[in-house]
C-alpha atoms as a PDB file:
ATOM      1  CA  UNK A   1    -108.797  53.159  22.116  1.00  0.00           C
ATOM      2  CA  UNK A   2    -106.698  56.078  22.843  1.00  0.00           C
ATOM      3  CA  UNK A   3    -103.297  54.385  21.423  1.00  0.00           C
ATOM      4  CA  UNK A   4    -105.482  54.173  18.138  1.00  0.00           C
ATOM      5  CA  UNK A   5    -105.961  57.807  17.991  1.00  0.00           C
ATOM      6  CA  UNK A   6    -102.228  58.727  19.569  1.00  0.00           C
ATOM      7  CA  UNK A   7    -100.985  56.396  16.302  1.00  0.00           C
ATOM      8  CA  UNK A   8    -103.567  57.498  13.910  1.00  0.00           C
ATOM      9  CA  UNK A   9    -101.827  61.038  14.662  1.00  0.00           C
ATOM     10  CA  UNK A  10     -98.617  59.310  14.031  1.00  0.00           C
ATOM     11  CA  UNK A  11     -99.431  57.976  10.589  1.00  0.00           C
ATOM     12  CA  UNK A  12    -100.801  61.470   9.475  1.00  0.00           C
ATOM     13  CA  UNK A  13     -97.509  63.003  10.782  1.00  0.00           C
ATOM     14  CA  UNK A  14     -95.783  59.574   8.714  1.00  0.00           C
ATOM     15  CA  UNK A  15     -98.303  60.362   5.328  1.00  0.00           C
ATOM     16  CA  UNK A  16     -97.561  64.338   5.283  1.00  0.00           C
ATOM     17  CA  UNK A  17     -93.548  63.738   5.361  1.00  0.00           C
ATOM     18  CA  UNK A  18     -93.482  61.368   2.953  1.00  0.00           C
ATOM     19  CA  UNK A  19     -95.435  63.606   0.869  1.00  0.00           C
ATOM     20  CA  UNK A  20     -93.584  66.843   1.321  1.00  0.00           C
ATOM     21  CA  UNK A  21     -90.393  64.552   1.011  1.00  0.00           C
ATOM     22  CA  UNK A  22     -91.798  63.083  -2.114  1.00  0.00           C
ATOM     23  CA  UNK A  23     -92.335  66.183  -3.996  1.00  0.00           C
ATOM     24  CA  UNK A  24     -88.583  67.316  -2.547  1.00  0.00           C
ATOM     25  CA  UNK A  25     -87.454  64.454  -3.956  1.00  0.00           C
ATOM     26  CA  UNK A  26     -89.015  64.626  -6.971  1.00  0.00           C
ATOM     27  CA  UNK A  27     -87.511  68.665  -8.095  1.00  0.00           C
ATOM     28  CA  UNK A  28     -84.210  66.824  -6.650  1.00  0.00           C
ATOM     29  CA  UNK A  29     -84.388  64.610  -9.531  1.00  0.00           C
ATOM     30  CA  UNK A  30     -85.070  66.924 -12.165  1.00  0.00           C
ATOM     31  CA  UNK A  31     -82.769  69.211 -11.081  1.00  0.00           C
ATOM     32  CA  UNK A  32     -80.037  66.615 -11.235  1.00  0.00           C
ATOM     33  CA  UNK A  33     -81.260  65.468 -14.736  1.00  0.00           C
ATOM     34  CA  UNK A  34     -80.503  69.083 -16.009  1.00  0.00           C
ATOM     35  CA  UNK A  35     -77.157  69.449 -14.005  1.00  0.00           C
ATOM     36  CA  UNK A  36     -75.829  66.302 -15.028  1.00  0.00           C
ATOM     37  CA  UNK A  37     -77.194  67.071 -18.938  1.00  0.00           C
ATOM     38  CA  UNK A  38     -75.797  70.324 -18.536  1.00  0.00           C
ATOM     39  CA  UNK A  39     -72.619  68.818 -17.254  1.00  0.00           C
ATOM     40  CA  UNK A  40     -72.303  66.675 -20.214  1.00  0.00           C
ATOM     41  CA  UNK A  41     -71.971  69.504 -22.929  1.00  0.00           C
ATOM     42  CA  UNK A  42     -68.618  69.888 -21.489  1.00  0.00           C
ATOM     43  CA  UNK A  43     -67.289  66.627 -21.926  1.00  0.00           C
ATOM     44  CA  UNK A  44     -66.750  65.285 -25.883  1.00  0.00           C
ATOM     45  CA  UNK A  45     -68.693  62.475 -27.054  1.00  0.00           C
ATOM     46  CA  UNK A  46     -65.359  60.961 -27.528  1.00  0.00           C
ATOM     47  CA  UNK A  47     -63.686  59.960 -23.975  1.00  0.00           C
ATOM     48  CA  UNK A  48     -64.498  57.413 -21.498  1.00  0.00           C
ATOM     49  CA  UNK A  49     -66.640  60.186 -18.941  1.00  0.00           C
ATOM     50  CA  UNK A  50     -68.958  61.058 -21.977  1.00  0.00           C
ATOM     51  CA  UNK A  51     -70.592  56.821 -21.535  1.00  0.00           C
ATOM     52  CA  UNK A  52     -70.343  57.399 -17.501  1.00  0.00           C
ATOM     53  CA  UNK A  53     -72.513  60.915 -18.001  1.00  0.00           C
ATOM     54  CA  UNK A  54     -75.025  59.439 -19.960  1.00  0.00           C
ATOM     55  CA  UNK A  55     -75.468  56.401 -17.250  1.00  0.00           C
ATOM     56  CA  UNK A  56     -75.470  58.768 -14.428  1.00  0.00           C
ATOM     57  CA  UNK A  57     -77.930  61.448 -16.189  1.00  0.00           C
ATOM     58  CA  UNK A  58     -80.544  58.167 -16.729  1.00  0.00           C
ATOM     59  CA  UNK A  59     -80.322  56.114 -13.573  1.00  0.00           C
ATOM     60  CA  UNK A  60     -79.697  58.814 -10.922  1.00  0.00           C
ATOM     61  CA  UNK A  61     -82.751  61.274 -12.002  1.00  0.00           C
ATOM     62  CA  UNK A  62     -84.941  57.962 -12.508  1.00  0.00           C
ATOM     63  CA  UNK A  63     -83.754  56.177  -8.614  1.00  0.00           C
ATOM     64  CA  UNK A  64     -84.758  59.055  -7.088  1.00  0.00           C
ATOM     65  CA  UNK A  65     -87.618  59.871  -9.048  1.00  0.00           C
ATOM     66  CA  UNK A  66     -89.060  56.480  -8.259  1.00  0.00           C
ATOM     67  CA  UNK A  67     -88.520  56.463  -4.624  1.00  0.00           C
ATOM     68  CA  UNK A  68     -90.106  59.842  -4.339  1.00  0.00           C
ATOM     69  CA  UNK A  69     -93.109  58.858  -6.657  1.00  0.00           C
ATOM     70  CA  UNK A  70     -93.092  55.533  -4.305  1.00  0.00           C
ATOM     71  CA  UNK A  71     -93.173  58.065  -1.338  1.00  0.00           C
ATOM     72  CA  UNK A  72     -95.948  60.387  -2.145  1.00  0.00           C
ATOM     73  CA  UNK A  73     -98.120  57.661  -3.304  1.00  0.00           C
ATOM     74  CA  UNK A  74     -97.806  56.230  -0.245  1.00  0.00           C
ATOM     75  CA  UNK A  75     -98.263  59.086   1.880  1.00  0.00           C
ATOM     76  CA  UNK A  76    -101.024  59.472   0.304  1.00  0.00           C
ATOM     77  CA  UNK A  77    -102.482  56.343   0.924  1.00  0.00           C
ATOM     78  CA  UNK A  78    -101.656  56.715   4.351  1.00  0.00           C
ATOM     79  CA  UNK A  79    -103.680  59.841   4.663  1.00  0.00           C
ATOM     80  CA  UNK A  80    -106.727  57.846   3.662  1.00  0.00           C
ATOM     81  CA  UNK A  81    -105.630  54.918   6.026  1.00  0.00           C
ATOM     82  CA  UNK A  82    -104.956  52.283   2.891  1.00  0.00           C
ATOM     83  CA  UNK A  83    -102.953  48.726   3.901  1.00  0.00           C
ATOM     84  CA  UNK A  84    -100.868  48.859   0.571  1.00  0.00           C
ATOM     85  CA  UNK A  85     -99.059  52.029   1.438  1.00  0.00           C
ATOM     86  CA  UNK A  86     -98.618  50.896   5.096  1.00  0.00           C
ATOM     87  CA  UNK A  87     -96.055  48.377   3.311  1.00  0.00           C
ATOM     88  CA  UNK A  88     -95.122  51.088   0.303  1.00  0.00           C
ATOM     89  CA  UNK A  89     -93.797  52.943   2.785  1.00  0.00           C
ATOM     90  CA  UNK A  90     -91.991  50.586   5.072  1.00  0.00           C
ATOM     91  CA  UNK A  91     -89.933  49.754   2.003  1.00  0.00           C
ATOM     92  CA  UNK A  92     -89.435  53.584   1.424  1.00  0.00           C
ATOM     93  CA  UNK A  93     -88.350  54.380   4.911  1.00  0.00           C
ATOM     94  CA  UNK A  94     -85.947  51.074   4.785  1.00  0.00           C
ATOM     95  CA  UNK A  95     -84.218  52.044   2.061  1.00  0.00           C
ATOM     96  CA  UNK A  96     -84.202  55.930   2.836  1.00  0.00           C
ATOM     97  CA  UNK A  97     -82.453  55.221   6.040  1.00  0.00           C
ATOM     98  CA  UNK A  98     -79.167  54.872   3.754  1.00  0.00           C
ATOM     99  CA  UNK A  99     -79.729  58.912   3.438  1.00  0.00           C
ATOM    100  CA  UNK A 100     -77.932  59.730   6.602  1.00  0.00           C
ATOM    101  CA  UNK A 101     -78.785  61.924   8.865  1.00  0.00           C
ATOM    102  CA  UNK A 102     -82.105  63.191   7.614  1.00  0.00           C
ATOM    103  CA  UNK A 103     -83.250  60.205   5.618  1.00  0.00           C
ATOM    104  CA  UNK A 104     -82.245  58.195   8.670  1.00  0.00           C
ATOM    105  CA  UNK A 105     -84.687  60.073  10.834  1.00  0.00           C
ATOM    106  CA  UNK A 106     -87.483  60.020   8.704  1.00  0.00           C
ATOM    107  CA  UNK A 107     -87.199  56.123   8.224  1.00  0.00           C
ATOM    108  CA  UNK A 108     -86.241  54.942  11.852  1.00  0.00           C
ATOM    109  CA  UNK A 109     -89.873  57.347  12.924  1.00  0.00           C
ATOM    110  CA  UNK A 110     -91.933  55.889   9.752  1.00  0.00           C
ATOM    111  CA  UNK A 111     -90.952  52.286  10.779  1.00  0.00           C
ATOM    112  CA  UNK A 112     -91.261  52.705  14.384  1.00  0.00           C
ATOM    113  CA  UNK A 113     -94.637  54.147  13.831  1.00  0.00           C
ATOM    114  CA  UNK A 114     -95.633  51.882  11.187  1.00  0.00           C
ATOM    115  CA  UNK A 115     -94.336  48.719  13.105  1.00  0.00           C
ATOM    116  CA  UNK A 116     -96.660  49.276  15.974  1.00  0.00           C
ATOM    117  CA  UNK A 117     -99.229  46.928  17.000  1.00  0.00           C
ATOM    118  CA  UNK A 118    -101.717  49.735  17.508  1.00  0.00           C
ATOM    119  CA  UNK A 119    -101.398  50.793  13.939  1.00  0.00           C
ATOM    120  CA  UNK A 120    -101.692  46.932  12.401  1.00  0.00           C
ATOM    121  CA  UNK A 121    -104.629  47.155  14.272  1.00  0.00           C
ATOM    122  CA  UNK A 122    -105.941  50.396  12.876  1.00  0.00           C
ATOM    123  CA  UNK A 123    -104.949  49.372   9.081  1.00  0.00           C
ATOM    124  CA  UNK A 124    -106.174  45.300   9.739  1.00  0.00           C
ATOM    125  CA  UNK A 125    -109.468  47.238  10.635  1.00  0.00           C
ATOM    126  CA  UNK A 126    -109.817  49.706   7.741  1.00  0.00           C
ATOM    127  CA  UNK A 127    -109.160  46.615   5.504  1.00  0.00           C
ATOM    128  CA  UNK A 128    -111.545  44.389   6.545  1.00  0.00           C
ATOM    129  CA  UNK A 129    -114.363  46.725   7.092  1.00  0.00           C
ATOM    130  CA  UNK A 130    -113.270  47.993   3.625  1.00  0.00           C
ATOM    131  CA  UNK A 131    -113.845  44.377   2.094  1.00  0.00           C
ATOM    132  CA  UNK A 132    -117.318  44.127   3.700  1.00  0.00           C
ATOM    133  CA  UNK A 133    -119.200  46.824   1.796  1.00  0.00           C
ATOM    134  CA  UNK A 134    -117.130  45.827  -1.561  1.00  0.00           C
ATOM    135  CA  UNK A 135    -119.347  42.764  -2.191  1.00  0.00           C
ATOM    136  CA  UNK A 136    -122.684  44.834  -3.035  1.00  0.00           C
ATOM    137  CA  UNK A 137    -123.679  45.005   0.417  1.00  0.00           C
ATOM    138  CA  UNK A 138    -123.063  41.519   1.147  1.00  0.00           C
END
């Protein structure tokens, strides 16, 4: 019982960095939405960089803006002890490892912590005594 409550700490710490990181991540995209619009007054619609500014000032504002939505949803879910952000955020810290060295960190700890047996246990038991009082009682 006391690994339960040593990972239940764990996923808090896991839910509150993906949150703060998540609303980082999510200024970090609409700052580089206005830098890269910004950056594209300078350039005439004419040349080759003018397409490759528009691309960039879509996809990169909207990657990161989805990973850090993806993030602070499931931090948030975590918080409240939810399966479906246990998995959100497995996929989050995978793919967040790429961000080397701090993104790294913060995805090697989430999956480490979130790839525990203690806390499958702790979100296997939230779900099913979740889907007990669903069925009116039944």
């Amino acid at each position: 019982m006391e690994d339960i409550n040593k990972m239940k700490k764990h996923v808090t710490v896991v839910g509150a960095i993906h949150i703060g990181f998540g609303f980082i991540g999510l200024i970090g995209a609409l700052a580089a939405f206005f830098a890269l619009r910004f950056a594209h007054g300078f350039v005439s619609n004419e040349e080759i960089p003018s397409m490759v500014l528009n691309f960039l000032s879509a996809s990169v504002p909207l990657l990161i803006g989805f990973l850090s939505t993806l993030g602070l949803v499931g931090g948030i879910g975590l918080l409240s002890f939810q399966p479906w952000a246990r998995f959100i955020v497995m996929i989050v810290a995978a793919v967040g490892c790429l961000n080397i060295p701090i993104g790294t960190l913060k995805g090697v700890y989430s999956l480490w912590v979130l790839l525990q047996d203690e806390t499958v246990k702790l979100f296997e038991t939230k779900r099913f005594n979740g889907s007990q009082t669903t069925a009116g009682g039944v």
